[in-house]
C-alpha atoms as a PDB file:
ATOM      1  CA  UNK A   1     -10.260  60.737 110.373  1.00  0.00           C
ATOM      2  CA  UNK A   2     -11.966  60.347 106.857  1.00  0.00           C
ATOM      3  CA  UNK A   3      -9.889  60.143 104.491  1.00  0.00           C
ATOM      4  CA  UNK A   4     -11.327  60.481 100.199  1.00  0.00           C
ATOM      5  CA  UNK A   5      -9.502  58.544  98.526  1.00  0.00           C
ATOM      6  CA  UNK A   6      -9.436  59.234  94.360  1.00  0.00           C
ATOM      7  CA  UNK A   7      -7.853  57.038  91.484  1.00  0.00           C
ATOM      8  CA  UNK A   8      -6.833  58.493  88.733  1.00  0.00           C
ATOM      9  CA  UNK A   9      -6.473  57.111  85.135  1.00  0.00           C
ATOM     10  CA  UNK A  10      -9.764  56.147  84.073  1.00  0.00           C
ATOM     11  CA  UNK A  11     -11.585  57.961  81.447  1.00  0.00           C
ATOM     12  CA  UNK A  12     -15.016  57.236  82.437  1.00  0.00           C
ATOM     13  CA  UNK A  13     -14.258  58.791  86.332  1.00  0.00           C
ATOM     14  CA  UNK A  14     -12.261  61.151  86.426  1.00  0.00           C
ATOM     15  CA  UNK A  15     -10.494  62.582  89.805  1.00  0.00           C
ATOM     16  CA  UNK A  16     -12.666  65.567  89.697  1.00  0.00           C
ATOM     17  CA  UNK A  17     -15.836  63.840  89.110  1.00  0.00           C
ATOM     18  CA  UNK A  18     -14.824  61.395  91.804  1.00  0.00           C
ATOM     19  CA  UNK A  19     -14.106  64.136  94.388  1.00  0.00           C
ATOM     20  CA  UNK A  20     -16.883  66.383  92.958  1.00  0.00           C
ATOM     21  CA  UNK A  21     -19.492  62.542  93.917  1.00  0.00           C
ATOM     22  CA  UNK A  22     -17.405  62.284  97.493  1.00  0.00           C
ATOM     23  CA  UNK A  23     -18.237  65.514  98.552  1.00  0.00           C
ATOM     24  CA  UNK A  24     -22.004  65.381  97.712  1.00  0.00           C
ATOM     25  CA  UNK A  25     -22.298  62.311  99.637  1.00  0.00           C
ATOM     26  CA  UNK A  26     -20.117  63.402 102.641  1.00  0.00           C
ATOM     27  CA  UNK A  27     -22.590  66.433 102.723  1.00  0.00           C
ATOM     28  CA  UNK A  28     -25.393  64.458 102.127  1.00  0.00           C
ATOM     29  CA  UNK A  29     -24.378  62.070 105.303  1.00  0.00           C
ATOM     30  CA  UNK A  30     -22.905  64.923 107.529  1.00  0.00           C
ATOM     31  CA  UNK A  31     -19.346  63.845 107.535  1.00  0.00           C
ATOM     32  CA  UNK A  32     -16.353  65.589 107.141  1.00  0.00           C
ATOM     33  CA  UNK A  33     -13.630  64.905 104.633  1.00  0.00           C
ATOM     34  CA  UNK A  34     -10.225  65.206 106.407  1.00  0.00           C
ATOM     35  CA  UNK A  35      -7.543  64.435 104.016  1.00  0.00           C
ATOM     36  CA  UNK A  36      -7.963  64.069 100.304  1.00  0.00           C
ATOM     37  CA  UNK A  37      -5.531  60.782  98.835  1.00  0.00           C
ATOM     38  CA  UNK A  38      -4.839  60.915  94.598  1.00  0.00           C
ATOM     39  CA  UNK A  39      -3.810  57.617  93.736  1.00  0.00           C
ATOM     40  CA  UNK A  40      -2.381  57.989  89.859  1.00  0.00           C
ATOM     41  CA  UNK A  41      -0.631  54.585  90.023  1.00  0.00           C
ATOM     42  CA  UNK A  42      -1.478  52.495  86.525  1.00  0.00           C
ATOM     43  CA  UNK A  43      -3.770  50.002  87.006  1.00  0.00           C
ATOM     44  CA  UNK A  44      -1.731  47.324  85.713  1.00  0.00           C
ATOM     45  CA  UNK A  45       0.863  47.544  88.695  1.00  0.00           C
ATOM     46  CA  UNK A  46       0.062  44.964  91.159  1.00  0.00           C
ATOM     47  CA  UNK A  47      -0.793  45.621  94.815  1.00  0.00           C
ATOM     48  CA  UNK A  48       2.086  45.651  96.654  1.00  0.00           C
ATOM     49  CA  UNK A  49       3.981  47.926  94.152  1.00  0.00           C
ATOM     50  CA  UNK A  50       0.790  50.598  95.241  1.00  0.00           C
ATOM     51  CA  UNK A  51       3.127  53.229  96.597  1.00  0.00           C
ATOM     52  CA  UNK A  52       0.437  55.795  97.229  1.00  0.00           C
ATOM     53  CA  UNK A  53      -2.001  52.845  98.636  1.00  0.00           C
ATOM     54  CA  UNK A  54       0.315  51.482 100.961  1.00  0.00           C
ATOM     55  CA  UNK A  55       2.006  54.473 102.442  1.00  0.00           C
ATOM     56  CA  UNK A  56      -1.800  55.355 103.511  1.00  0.00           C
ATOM     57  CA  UNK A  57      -2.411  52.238 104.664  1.00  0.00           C
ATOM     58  CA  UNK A  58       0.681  52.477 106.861  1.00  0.00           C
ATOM     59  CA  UNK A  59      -0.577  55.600 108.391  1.00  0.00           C
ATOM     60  CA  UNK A  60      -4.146  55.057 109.445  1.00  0.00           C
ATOM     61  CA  UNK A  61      -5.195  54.053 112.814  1.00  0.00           C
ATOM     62  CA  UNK A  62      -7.662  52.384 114.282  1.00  0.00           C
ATOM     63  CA  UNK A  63     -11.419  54.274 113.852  1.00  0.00           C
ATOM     64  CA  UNK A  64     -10.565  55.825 110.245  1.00  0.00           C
ATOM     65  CA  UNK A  65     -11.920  55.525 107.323  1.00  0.00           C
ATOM     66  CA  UNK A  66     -11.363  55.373 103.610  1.00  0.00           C
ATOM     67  CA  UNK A  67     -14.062  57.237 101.290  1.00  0.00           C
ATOM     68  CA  UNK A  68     -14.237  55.725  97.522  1.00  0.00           C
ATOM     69  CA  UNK A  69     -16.303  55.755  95.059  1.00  0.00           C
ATOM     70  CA  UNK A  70     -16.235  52.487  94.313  1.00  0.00           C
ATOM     71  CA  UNK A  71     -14.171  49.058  94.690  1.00  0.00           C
ATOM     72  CA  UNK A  72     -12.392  49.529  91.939  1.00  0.00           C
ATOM     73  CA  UNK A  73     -10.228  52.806  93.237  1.00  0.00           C
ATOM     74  CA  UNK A  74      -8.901  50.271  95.254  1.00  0.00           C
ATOM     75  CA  UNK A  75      -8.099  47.772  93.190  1.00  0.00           C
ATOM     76  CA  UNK A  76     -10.216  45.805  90.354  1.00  0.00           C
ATOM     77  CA  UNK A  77      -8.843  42.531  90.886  1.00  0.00           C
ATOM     78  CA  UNK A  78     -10.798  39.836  93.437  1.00  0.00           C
ATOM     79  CA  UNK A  79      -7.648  38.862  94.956  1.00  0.00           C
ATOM     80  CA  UNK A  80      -6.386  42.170  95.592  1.00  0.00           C
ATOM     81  CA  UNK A  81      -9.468  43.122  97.137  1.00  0.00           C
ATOM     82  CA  UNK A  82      -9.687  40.915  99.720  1.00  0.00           C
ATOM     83  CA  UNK A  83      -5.554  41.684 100.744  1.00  0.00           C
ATOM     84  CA  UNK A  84      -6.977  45.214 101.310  1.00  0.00           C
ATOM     85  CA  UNK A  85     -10.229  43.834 103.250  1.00  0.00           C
ATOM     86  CA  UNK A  86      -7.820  41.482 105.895  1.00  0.00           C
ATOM     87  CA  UNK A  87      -6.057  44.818 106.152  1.00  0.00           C
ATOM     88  CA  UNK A  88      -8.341  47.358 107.229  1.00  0.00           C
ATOM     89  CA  UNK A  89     -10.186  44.623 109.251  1.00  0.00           C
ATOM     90  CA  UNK A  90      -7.305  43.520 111.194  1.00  0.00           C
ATOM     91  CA  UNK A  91      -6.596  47.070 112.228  1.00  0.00           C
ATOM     92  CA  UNK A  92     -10.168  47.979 112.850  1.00  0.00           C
ATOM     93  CA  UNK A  93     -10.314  50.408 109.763  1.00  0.00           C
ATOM     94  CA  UNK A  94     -13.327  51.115 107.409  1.00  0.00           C
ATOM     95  CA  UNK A  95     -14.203  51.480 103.853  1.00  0.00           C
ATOM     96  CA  UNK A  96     -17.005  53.580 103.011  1.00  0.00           C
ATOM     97  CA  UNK A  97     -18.518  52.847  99.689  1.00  0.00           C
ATOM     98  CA  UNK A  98     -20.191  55.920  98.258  1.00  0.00           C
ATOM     99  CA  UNK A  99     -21.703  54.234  95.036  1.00  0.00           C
ATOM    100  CA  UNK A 100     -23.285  51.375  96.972  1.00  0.00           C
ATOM    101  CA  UNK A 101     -23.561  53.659 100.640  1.00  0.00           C
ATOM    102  CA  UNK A 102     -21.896  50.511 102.242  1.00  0.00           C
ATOM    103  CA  UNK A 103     -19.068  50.587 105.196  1.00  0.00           C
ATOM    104  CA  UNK A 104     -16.609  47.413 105.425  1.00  0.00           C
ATOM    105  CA  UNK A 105     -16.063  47.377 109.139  1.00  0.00           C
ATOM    106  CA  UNK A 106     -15.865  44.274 111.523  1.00  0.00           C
ATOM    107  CA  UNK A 107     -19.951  44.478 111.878  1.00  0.00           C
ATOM    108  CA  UNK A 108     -20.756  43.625 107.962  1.00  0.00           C
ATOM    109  CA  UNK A 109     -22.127  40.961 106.755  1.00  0.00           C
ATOM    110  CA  UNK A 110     -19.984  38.357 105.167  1.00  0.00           C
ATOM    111  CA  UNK A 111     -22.342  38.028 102.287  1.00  0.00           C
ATOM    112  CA  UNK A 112     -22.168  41.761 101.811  1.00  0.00           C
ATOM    113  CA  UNK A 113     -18.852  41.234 101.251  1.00  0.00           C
ATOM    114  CA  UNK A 114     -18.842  38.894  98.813  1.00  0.00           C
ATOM    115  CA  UNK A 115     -21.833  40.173  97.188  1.00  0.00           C
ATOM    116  CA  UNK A 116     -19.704  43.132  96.121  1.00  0.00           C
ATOM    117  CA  UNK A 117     -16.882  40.858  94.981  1.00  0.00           C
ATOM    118  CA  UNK A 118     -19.097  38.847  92.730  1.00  0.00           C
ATOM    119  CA  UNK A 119     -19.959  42.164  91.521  1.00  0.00           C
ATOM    120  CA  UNK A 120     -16.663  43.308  90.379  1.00  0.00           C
ATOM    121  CA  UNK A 121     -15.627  39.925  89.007  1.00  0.00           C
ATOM    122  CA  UNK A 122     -18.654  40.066  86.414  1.00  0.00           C
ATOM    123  CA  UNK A 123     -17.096  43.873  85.844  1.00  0.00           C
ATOM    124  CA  UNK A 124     -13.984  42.045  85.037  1.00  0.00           C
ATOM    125  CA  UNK A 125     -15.552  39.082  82.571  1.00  0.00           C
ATOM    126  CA  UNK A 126     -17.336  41.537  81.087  1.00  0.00           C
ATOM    127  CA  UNK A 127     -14.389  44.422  80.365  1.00  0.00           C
ATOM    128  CA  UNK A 128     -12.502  40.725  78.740  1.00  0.00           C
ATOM    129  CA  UNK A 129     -15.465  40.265  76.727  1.00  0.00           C
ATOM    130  CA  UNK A 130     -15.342  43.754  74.967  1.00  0.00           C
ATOM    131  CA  UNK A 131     -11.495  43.710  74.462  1.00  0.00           C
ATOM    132  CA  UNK A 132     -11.933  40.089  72.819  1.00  0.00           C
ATOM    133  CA  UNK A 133     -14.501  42.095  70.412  1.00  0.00           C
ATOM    134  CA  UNK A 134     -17.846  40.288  71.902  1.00  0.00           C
ATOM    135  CA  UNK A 135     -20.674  42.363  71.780  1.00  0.00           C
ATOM    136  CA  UNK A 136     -20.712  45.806  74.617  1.00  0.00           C
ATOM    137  CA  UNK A 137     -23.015  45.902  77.299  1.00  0.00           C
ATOM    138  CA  UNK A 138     -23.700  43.980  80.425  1.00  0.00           C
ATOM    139  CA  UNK A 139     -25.002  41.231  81.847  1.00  0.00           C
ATOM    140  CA  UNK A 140     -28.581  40.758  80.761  1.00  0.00           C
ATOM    141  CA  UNK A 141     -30.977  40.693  84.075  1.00  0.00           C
ATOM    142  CA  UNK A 142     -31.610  37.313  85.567  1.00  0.00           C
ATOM    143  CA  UNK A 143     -34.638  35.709  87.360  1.00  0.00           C
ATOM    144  CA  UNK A 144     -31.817  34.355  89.824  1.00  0.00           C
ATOM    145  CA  UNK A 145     -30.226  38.137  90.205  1.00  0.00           C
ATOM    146  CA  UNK A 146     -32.475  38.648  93.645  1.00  0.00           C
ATOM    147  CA  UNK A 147     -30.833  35.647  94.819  1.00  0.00           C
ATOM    148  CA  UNK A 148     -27.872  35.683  93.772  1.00  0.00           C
ATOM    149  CA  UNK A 149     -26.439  36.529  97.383  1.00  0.00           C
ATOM    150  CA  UNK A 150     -28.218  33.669  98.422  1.00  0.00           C
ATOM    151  CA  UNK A 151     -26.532  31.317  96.053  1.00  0.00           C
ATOM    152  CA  UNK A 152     -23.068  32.062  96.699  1.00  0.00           C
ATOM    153  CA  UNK A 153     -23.753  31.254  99.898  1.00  0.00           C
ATOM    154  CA  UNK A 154     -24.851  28.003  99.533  1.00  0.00           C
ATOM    155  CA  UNK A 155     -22.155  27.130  97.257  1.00  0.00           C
ATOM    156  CA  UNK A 156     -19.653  28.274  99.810  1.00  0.00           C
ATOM    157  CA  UNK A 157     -21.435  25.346 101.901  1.00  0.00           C
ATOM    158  CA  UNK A 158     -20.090  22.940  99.429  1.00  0.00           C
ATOM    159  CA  UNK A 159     -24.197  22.558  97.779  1.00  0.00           C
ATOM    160  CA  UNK A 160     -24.451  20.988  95.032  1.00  0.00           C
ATOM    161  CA  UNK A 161     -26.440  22.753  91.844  1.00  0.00           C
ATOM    162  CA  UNK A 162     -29.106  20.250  92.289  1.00  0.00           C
ATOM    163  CA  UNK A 163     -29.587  20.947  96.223  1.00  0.00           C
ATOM    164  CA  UNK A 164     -29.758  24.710  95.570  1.00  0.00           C
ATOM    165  CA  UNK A 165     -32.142  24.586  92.577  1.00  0.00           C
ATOM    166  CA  UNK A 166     -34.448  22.385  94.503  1.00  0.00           C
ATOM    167  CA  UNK A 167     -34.139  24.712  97.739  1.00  0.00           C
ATOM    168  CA  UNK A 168     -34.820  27.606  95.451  1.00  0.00           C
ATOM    169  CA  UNK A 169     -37.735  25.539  93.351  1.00  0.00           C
ATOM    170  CA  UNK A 170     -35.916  26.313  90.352  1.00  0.00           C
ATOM    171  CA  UNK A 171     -34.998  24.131  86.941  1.00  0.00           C
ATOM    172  CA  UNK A 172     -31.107  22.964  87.734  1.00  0.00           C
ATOM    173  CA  UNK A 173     -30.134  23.326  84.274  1.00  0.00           C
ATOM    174  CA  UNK A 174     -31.304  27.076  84.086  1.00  0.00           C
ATOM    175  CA  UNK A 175     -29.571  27.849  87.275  1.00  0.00           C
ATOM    176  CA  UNK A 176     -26.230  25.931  86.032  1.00  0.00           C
ATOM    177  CA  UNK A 177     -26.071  28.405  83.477  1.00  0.00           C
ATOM    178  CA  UNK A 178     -26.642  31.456  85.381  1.00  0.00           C
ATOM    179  CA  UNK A 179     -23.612  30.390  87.741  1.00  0.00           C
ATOM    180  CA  UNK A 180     -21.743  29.631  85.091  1.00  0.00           C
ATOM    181  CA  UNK A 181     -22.327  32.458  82.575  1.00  0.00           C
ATOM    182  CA  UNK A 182     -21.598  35.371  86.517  1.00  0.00           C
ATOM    183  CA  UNK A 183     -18.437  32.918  87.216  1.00  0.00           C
ATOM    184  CA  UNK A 184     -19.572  32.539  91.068  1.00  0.00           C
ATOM    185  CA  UNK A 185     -17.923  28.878  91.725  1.00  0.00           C
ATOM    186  CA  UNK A 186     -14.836  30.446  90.487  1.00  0.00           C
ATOM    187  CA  UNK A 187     -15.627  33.127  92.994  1.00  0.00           C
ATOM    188  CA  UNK A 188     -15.715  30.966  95.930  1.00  0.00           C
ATOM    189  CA  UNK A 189     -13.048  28.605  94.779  1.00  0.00           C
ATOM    190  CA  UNK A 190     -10.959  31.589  94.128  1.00  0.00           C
ATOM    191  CA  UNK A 191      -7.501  30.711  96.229  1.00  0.00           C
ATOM    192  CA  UNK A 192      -7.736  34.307  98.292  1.00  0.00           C
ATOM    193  CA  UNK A 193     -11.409  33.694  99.565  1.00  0.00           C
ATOM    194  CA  UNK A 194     -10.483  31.562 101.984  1.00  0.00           C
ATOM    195  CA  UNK A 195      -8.000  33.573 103.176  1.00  0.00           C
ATOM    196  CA  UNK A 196     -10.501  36.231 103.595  1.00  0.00           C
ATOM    197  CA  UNK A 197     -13.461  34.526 105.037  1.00  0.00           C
ATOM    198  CA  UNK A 198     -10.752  33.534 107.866  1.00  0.00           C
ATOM    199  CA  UNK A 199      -9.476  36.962 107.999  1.00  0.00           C
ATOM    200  CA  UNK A 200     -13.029  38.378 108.534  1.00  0.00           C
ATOM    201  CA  UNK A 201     -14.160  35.563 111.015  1.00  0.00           C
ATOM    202  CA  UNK A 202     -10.803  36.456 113.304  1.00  0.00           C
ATOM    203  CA  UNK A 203     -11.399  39.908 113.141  1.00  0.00           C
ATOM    204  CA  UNK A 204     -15.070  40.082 114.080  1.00  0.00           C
ATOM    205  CA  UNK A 205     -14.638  37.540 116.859  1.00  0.00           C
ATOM    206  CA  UNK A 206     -11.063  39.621 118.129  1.00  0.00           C
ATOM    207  CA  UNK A 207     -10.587  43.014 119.289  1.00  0.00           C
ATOM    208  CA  UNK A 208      -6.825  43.196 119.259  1.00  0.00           C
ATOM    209  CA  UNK A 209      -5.223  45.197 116.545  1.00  0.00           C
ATOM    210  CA  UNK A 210      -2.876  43.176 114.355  1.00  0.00           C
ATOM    211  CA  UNK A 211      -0.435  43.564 111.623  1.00  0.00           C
ATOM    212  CA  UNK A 212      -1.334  42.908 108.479  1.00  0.00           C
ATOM    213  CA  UNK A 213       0.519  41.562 105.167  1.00  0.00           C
ATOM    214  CA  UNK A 214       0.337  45.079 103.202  1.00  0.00           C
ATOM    215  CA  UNK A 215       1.659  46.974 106.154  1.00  0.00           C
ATOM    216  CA  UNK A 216       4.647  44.654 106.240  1.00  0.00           C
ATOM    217  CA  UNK A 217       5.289  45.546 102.148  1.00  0.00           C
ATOM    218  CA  UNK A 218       8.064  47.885 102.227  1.00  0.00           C
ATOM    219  CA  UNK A 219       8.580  49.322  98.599  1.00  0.00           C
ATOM    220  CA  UNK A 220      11.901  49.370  96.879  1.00  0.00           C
ATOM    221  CA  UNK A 221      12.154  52.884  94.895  1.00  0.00           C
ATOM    222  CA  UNK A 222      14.315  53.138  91.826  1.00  0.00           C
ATOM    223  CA  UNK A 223      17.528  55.360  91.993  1.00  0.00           C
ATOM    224  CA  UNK A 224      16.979  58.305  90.171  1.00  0.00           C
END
């Protein structure tokens, strides 16, 4: 089962623009949308308070998949994020990314995953940037963007700035700032990474479906 899966509350995307992009690419890639999800929770509620998020998550079964536009439908916090990525990989779920055409299955690269996570923590830095009144826009492009992939990698192998910016033939104090101004050893010293590097490793080297944190979350609802 496919399953689109649309977030409401944000100007810039709205539900019918979201579902209106879904269905192009569905059609484009021959796939069939099954159920349609709207998820109108704010975005300031935390994960596990996610009604709409969690009672789908306790419903799929093994083989479906999620349709999103992007990361962010799911949740635009790092953290978060990789909760919902030990979820759907323990229970041999996928993710299909429309905006990047990328599935999050058990056969994905690791640094595809945490390419995209670097990704939406510079969305983050930058969306603090323009509420502390800095100047709007993004990142400006980087000689090191190609590699950036490359980088976090190496840093997740405990390298030093030196070792990588001789490995890359680069000057060490250019490439200090360029991890430094895209936060990336805050990335991979973020306390949930680990977590989900182990999470992923299990999953890809274990077929057994297991249980995972999220669909242990039961919500408490408010008496009316």
């Amino acid at each position: 089962m496919i399953i689109a899966y649309l977030r409401g509350r944000n100007r810039n995307f709205s539900i019918s623009w979201q579902q209106e992009y879904l269905i192009k690419y569905a059609l484009n890639k021959g796939i069939a949308i099954d159920l349609t999800e709207i998820d109108d929770d704010p975005f300031s509620i935390v994960l596990e308070e996610r009604t709409t998020l969690l009672n789908l998550l306790h419903t799929l079964k093994s083989g479906d998949r999620i349709l999103i536009y992007d990361l962010w439908v799911l949740s635009k916090k790092v953290g978060e994020l990789t909760k919902v990525f030990d979820c759907i990989l323990k229970n041999d779920i996928a993710i299909i990314i429309a905006k990047q055409d990328i599935v999050i299955d058990k056969n994905v690269p690791l640094k595809t995953v945490i390419s995209l996570l670097s990704t939406q923590r510079e969305q983050n830095l930058q969306s603090q940037k323009r509420v502390m009144g800095r100047p709007k826009g993004s990142f400006s492009r980087s000689k090191f963007d190609p590699y950036k992939t490359q980088i976090l990698e190496m840093l997740m192998q405990e390298m030093s700035v030196s070792e990588i910016a001789k490995k890359l033939g680069v000057s060490r104090s250019s490439l200090k700032d360029y991890i430094n101004s895209r936060s990336l050893k805050e990335i991979i010293d973020s306390k949930k990474m680990p977590q989900m590097i182990h999470a992923y490793s299990n999953a890809v080297q274990s077929n057994l479906t297991r249980e995972c944190d999220l669909k242990k979350t039961k919500i408490q609802h408010k008496d009316s």
